[in-house]
N, C-alpha and C. Protein backbone atom coordinates (compact mmCIF):
# COMPACT_ATOMS: atom_id res chain seq x y z
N UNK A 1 0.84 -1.18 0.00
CA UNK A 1 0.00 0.00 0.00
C UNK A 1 0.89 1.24 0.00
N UNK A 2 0.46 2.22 -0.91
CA UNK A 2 1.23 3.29 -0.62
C UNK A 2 1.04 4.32 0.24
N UNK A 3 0.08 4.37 0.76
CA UNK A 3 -0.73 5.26 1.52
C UNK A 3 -0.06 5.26 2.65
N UNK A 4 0.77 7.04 3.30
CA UNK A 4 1.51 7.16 4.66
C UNK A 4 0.68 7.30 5.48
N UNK A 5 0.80 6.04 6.31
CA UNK A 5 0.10 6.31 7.55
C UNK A 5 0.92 6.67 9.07
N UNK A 6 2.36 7.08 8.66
CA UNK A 6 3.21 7.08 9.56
C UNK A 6 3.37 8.52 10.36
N UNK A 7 2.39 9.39 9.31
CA UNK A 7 2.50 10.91 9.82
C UNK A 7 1.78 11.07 11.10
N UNK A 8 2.53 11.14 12.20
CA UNK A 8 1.82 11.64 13.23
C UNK A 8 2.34 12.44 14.08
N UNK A 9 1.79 13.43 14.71
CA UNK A 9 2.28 14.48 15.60
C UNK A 9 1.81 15.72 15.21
N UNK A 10 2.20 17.09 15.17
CA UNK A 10 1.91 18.22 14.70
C UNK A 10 2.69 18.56 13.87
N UNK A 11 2.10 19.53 12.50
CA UNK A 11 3.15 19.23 11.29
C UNK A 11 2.41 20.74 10.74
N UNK A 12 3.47 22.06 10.62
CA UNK A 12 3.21 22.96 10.46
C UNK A 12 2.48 23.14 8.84
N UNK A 13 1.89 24.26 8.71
CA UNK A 13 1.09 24.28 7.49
C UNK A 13 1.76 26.05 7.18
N UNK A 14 1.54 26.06 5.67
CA UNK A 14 2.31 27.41 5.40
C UNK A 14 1.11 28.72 5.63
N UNK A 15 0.55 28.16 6.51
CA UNK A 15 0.14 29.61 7.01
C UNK A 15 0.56 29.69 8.36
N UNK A 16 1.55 29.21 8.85
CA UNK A 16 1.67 28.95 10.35
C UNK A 16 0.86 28.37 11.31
N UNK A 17 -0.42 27.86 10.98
CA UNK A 17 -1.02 26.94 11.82
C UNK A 17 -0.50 25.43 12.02
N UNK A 18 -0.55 24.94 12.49
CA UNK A 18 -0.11 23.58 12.66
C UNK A 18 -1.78 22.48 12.46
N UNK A 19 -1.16 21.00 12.14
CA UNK A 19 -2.25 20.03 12.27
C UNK A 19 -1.62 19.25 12.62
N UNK A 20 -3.01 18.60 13.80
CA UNK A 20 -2.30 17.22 14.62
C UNK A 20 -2.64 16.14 13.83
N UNK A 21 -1.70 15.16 13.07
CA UNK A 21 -2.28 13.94 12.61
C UNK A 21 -2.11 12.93 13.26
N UNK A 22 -3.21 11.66 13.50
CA UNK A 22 -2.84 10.73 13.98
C UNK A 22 -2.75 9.64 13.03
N UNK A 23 -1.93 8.88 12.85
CA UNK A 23 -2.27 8.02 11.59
C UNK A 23 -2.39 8.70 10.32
N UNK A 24 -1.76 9.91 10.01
CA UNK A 24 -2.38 10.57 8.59
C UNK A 24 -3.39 10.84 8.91
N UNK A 25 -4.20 10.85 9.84
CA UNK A 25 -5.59 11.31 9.93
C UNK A 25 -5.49 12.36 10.92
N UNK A 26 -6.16 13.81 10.06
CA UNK A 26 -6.38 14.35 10.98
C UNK A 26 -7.26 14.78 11.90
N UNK A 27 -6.61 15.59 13.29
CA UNK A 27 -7.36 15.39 14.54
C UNK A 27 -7.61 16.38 14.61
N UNK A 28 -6.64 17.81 14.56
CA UNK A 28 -7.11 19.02 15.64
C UNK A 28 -6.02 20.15 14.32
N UNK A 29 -6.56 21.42 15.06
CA UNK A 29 -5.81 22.67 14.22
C UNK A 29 -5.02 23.17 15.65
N UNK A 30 -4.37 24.57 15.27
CA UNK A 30 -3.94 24.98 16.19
C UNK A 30 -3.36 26.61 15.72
N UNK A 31 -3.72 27.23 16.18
CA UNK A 31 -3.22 28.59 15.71
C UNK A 31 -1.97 28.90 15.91
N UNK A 32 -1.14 28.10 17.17
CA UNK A 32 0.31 28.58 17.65
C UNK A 32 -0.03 30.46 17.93
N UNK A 33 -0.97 30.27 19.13
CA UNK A 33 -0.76 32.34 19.49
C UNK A 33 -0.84 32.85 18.72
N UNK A 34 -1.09 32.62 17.26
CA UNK A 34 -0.52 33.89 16.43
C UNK A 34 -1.84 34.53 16.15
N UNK A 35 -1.93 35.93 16.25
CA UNK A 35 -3.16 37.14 15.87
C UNK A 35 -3.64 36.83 14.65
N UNK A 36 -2.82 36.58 13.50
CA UNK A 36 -3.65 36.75 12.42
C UNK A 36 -5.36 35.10 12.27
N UNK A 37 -6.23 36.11 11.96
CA UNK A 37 -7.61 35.54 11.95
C UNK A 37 -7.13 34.27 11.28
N UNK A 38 -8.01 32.88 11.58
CA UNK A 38 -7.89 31.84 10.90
C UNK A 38 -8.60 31.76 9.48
N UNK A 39 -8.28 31.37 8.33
CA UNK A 39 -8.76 31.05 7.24
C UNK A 39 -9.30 30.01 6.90
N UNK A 40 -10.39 29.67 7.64
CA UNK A 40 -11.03 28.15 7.30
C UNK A 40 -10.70 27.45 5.90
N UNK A 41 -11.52 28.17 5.20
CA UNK A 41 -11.08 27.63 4.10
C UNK A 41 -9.81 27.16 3.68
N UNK A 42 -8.67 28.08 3.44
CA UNK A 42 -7.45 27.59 3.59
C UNK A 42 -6.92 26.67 4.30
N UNK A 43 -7.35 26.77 5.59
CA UNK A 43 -7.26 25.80 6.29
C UNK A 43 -7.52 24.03 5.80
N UNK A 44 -8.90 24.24 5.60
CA UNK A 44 -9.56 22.99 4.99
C UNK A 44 -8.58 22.40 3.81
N UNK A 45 -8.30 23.42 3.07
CA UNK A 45 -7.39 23.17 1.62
C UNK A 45 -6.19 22.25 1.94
N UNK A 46 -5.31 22.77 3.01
CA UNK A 46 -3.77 23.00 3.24
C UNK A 46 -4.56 21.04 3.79
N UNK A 47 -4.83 20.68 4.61
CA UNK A 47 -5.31 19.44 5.43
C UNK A 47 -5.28 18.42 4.67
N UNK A 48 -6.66 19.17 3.45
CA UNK A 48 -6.53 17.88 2.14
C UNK A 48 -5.25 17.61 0.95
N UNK A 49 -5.14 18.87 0.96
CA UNK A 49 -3.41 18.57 0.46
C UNK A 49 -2.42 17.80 0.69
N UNK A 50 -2.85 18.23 2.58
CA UNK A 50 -1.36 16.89 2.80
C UNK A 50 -1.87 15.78 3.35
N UNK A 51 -3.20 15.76 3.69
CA UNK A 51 -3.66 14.06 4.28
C UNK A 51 -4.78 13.10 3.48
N UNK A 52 -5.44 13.93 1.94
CA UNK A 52 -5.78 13.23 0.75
C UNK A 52 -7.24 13.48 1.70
N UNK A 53 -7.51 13.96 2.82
CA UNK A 53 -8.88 13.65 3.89
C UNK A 53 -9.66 14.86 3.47
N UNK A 54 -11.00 15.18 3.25
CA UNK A 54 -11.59 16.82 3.58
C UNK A 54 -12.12 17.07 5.39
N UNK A 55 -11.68 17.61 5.74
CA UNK A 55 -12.24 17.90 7.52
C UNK A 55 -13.11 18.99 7.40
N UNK A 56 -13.63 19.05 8.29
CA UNK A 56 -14.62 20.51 8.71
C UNK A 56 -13.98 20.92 9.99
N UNK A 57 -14.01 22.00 10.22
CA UNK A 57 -13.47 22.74 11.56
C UNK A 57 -14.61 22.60 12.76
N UNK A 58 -14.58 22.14 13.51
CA UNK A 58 -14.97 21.87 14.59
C UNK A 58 -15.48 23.21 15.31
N UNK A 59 -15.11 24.55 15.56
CA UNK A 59 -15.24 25.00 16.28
C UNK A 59 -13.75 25.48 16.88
N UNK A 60 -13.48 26.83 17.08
CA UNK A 60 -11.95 27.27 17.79
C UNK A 60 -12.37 27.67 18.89
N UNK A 61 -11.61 27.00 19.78
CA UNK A 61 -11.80 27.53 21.59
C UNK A 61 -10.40 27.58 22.01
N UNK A 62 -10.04 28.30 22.93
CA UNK A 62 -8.86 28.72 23.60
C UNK A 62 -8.54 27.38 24.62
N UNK A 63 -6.76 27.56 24.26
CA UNK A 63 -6.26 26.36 24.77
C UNK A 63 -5.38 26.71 25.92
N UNK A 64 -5.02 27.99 25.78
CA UNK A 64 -3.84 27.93 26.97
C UNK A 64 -3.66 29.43 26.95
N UNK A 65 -3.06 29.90 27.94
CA UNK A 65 -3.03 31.18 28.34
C UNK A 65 -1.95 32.06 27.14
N UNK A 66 -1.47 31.80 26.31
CA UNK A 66 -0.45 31.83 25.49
C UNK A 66 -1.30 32.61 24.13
N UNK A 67 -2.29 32.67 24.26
CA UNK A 67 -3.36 32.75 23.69
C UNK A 67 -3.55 31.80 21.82
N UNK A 68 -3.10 30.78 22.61
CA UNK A 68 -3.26 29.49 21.62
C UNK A 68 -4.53 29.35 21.22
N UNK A 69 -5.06 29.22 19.91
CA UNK A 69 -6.90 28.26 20.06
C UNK A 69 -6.56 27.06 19.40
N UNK A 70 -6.86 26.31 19.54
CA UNK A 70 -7.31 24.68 18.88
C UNK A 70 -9.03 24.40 18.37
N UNK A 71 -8.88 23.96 17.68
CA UNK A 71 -10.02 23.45 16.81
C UNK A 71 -10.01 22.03 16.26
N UNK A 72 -11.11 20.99 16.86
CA UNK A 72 -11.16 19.81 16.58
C UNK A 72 -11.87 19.88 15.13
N UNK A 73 -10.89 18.81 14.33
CA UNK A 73 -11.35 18.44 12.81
C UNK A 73 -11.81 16.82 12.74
N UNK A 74 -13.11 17.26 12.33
CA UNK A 74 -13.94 16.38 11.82
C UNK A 74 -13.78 16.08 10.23
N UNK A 75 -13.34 14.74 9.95
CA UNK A 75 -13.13 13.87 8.64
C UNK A 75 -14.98 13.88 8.24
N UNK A 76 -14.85 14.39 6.90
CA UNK A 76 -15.93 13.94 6.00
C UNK A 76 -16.46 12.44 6.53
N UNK A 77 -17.80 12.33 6.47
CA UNK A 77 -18.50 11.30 6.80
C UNK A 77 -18.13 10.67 5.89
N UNK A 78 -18.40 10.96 4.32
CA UNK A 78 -18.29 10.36 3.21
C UNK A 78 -16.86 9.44 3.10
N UNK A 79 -15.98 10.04 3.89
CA UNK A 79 -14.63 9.18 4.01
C UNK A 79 -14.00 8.70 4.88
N UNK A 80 -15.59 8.45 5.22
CA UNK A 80 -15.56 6.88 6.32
C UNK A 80 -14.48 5.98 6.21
N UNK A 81 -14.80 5.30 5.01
CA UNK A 81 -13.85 4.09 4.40
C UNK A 81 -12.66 4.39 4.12
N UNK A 82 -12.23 5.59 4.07
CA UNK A 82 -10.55 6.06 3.54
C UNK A 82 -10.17 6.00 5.22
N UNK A 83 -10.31 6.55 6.08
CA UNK A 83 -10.48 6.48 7.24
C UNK A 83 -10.77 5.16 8.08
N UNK A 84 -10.79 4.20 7.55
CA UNK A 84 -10.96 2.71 8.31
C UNK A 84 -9.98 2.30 7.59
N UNK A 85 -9.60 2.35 6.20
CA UNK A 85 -8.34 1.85 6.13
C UNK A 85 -7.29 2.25 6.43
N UNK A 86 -6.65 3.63 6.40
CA UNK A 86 -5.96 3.70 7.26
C UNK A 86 -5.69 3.41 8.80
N UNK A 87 -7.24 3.35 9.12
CA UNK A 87 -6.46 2.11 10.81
C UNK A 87 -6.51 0.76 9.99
N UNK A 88 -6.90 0.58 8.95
CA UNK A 88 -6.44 -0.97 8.97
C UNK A 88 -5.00 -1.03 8.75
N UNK A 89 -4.24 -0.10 7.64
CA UNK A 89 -3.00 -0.86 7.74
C UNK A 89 -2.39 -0.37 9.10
N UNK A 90 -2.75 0.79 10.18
CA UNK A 90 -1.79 0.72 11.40
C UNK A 90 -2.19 -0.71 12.05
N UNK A 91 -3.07 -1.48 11.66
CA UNK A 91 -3.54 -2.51 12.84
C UNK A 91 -2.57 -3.56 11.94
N UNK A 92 -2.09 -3.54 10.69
CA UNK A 92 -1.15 -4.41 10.35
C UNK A 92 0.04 -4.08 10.43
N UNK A 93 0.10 -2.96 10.76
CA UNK A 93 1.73 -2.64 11.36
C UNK A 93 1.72 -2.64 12.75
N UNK A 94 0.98 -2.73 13.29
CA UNK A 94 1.65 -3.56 14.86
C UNK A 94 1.15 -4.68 14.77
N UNK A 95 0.24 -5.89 14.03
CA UNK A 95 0.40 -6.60 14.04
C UNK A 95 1.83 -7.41 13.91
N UNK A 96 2.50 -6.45 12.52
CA UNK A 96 3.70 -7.39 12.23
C UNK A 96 4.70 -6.97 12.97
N UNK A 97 4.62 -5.90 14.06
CA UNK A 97 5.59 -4.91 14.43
C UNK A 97 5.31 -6.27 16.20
N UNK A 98 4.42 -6.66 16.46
CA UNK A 98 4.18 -7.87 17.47
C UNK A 98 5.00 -9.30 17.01
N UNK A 99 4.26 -9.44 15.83
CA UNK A 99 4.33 -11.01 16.07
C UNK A 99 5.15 -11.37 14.82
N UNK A 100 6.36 -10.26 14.34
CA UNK A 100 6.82 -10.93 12.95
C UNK A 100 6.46 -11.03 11.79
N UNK A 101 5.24 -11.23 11.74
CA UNK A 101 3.97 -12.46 10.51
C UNK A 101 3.16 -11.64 10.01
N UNK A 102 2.85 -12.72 8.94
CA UNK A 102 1.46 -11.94 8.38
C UNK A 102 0.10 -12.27 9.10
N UNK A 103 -0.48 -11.56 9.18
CA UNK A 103 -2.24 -12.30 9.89
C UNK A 103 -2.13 -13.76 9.30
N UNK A 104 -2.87 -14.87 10.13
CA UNK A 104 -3.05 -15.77 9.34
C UNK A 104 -4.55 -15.57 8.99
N UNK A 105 -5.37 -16.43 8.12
CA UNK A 105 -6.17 -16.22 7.11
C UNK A 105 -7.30 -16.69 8.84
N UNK A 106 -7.44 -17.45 9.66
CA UNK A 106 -7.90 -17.92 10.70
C UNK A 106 -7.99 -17.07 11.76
N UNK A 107 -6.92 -15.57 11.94
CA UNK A 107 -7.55 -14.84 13.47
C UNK A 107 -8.46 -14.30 13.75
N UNK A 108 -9.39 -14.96 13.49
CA UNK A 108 -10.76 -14.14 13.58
C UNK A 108 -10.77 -13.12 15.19
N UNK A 109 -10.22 -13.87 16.25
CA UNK A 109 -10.24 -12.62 17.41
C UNK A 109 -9.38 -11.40 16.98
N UNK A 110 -8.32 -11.60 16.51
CA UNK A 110 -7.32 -10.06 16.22
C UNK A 110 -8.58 -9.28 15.06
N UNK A 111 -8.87 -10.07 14.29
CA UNK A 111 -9.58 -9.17 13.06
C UNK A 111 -10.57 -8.96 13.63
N UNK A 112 -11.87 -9.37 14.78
CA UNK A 112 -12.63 -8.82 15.60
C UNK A 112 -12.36 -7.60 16.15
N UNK A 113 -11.74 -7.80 16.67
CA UNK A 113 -11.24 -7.05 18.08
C UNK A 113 -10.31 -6.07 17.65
N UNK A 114 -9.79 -5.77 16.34
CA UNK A 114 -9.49 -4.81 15.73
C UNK A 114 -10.05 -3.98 14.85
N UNK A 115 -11.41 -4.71 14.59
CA UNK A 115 -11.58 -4.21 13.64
C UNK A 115 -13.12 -3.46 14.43
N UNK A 116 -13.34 -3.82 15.41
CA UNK A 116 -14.72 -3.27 16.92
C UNK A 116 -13.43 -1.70 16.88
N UNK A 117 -12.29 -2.05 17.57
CA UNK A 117 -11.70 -0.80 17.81
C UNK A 117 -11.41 0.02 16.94
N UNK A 118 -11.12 -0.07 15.43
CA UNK A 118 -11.03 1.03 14.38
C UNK A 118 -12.21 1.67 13.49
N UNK A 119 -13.37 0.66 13.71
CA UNK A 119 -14.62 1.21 13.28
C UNK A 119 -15.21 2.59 14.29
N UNK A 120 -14.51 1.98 15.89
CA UNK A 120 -15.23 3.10 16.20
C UNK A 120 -13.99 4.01 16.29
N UNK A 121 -12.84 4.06 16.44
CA UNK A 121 -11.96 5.01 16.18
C UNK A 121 -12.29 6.06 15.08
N UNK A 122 -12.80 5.34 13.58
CA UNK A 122 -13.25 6.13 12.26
C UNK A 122 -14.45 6.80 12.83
N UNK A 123 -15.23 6.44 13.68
CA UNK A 123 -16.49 7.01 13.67
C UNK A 123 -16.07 8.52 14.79
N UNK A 124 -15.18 8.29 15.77
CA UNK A 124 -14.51 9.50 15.98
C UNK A 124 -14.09 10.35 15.30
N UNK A 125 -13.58 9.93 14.08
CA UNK A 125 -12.44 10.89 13.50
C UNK A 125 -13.34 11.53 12.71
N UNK A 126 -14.56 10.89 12.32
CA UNK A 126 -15.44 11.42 11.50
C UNK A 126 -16.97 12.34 12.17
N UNK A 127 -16.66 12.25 13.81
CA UNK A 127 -17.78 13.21 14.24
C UNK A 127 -18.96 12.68 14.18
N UNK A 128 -19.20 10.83 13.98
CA UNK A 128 -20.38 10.34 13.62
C UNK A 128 -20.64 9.51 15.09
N UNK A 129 -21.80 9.20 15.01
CA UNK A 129 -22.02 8.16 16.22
C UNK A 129 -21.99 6.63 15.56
N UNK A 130 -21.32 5.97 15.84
CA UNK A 130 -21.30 4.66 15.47
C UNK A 130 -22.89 3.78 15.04
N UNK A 131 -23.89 4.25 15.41
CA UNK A 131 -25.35 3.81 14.97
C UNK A 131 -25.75 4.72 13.54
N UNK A 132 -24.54 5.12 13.18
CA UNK A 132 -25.50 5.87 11.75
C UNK A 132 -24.47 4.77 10.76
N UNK A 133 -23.58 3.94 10.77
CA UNK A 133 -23.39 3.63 10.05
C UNK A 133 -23.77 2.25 9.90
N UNK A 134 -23.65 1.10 9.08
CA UNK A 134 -23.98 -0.24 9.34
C UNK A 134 -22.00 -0.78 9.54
N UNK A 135 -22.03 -1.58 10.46
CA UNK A 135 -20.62 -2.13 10.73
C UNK A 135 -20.17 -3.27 9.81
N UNK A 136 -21.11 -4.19 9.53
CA UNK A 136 -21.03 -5.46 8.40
C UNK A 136 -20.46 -4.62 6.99
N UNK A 137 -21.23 -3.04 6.34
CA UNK A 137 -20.53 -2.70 5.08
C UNK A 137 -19.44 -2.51 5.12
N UNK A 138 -18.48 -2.32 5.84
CA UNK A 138 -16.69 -1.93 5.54
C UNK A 138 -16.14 -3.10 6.36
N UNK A 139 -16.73 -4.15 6.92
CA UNK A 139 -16.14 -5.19 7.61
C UNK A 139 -14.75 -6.01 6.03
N UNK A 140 -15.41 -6.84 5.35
CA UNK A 140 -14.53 -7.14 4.67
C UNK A 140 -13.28 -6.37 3.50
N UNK A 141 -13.79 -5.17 3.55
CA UNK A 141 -12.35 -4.12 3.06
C UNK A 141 -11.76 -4.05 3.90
N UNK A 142 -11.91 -4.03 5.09
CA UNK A 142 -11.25 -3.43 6.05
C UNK A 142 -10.13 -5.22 6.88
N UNK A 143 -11.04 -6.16 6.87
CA UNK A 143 -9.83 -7.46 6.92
C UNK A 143 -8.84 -7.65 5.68
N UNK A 144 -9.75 -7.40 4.43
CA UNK A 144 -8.57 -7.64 2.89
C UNK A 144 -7.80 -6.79 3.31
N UNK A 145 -7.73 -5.49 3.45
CA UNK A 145 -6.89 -4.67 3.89
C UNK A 145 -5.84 -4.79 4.31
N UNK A 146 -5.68 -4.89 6.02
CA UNK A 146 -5.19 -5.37 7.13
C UNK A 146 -4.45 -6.50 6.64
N UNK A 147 -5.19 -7.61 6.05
CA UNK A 147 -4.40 -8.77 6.16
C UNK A 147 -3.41 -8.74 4.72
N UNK A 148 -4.10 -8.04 3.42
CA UNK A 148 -2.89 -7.86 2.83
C UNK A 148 -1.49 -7.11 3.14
N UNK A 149 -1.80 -5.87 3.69
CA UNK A 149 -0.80 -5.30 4.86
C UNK A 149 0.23 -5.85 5.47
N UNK A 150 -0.52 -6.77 5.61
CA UNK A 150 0.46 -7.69 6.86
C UNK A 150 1.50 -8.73 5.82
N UNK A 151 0.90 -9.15 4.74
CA UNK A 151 1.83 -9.68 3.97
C UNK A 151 2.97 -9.24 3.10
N UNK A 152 2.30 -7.77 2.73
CA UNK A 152 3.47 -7.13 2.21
C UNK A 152 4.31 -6.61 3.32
N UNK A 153 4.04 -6.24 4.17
CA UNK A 153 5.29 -5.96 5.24
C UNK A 153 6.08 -6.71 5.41
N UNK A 154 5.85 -7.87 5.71
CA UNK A 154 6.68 -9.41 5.51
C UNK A 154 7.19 -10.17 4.81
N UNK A 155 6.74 -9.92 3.33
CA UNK A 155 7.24 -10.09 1.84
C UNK A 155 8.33 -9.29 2.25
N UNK A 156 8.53 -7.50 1.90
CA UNK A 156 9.35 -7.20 1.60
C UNK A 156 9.93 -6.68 2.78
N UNK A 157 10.40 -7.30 3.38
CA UNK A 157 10.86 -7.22 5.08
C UNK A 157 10.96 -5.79 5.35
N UNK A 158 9.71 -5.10 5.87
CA UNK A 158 9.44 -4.12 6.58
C UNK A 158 9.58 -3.85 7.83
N UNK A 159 10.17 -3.17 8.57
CA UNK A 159 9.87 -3.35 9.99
C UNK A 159 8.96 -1.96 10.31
N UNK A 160 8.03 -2.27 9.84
CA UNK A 160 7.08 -1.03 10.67
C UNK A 160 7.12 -0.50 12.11
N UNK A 161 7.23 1.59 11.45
CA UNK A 161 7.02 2.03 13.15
C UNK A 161 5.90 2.44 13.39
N UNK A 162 6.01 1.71 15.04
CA UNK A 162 4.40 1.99 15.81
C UNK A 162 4.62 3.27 16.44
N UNK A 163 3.76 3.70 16.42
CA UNK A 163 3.76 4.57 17.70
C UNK A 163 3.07 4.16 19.19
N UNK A 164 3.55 4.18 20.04
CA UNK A 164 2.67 4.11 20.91
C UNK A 164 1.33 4.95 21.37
N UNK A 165 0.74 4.17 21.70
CA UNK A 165 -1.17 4.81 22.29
C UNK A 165 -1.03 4.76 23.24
């Protein structure tokens, strides 16, 4: 897969705002103190530029006496599914970043139990409540995914970095 899912942390934008990505996905804005008014729009632009995602601005509220604001970004509903796969391949990079291997075709608990935690992770990132979507439609993109993931990391001896949660 070519898709970086390794960008994470805060990563300045050329208007001097910063964005927090987690996974390539982003989370939050940030003005860094600075006076000049925010440009939503631009904003929105600069995000999809560098994370392929469209967000909506959440709302700017003051973060710290520094006179910082932050603003939580909400991922397009519509890119739900761009947004579940990218936790699928982080769930195959600590898979292989654990156990060596590729998924075998049989873990049905890891692909459960990963795939309960990134559906609703996406439904965070996307500002949705987990009852507006159906969980069965992105279930099998989201194991092909993951488990191809896991084979090309191991084909071409990858050692994927995790970050810690």
């Amino acid at each position: 897969m070519a898709e970086d899912i390794s960008k994470s942390g805060w990563i300045r934008l050329s208007s001097g705002f910063d964005v927090e990505l987690v996974h390539g996905i982003p989370a939050r804005l940030s003005n860094n103190g600075l006076d000049t008014p925010a440009d939503d729009a631009q904003l929105v632009e600069e995000v999809a530029g560098l994370t392929g995602l469209t967000v909506i601005i959440d709302g700017w509220a003051a973060s710290s006496e520094t006179g910082e604001k932050e603003a939580r970004l909400c991922v397009d509903a519509l890119e739900f599914g761009d947004v579940l796969r990218k936790l699928a391949l982080t769930s195959a990079a600590l898979f292989v970043d654990h156990y060596h291997k590729a998924i075998d075709p049989d873990a049905v608990d890891w692909d459960s139990a990963e795939y309960a935690r990134d559906f609703n992770r996406a439904a965070v990132c996307c500002c949705i409540d987990t009852d507006e979507i159906d969980r069965r439609d992105y279930y099998d993109d989201y194991i092909r995914v993951m488990h191809e993931e896991t084979q090309r990391l191991v084909k071409e001896v990858i050692t994927p970095v995790v970050d810690a949660e």
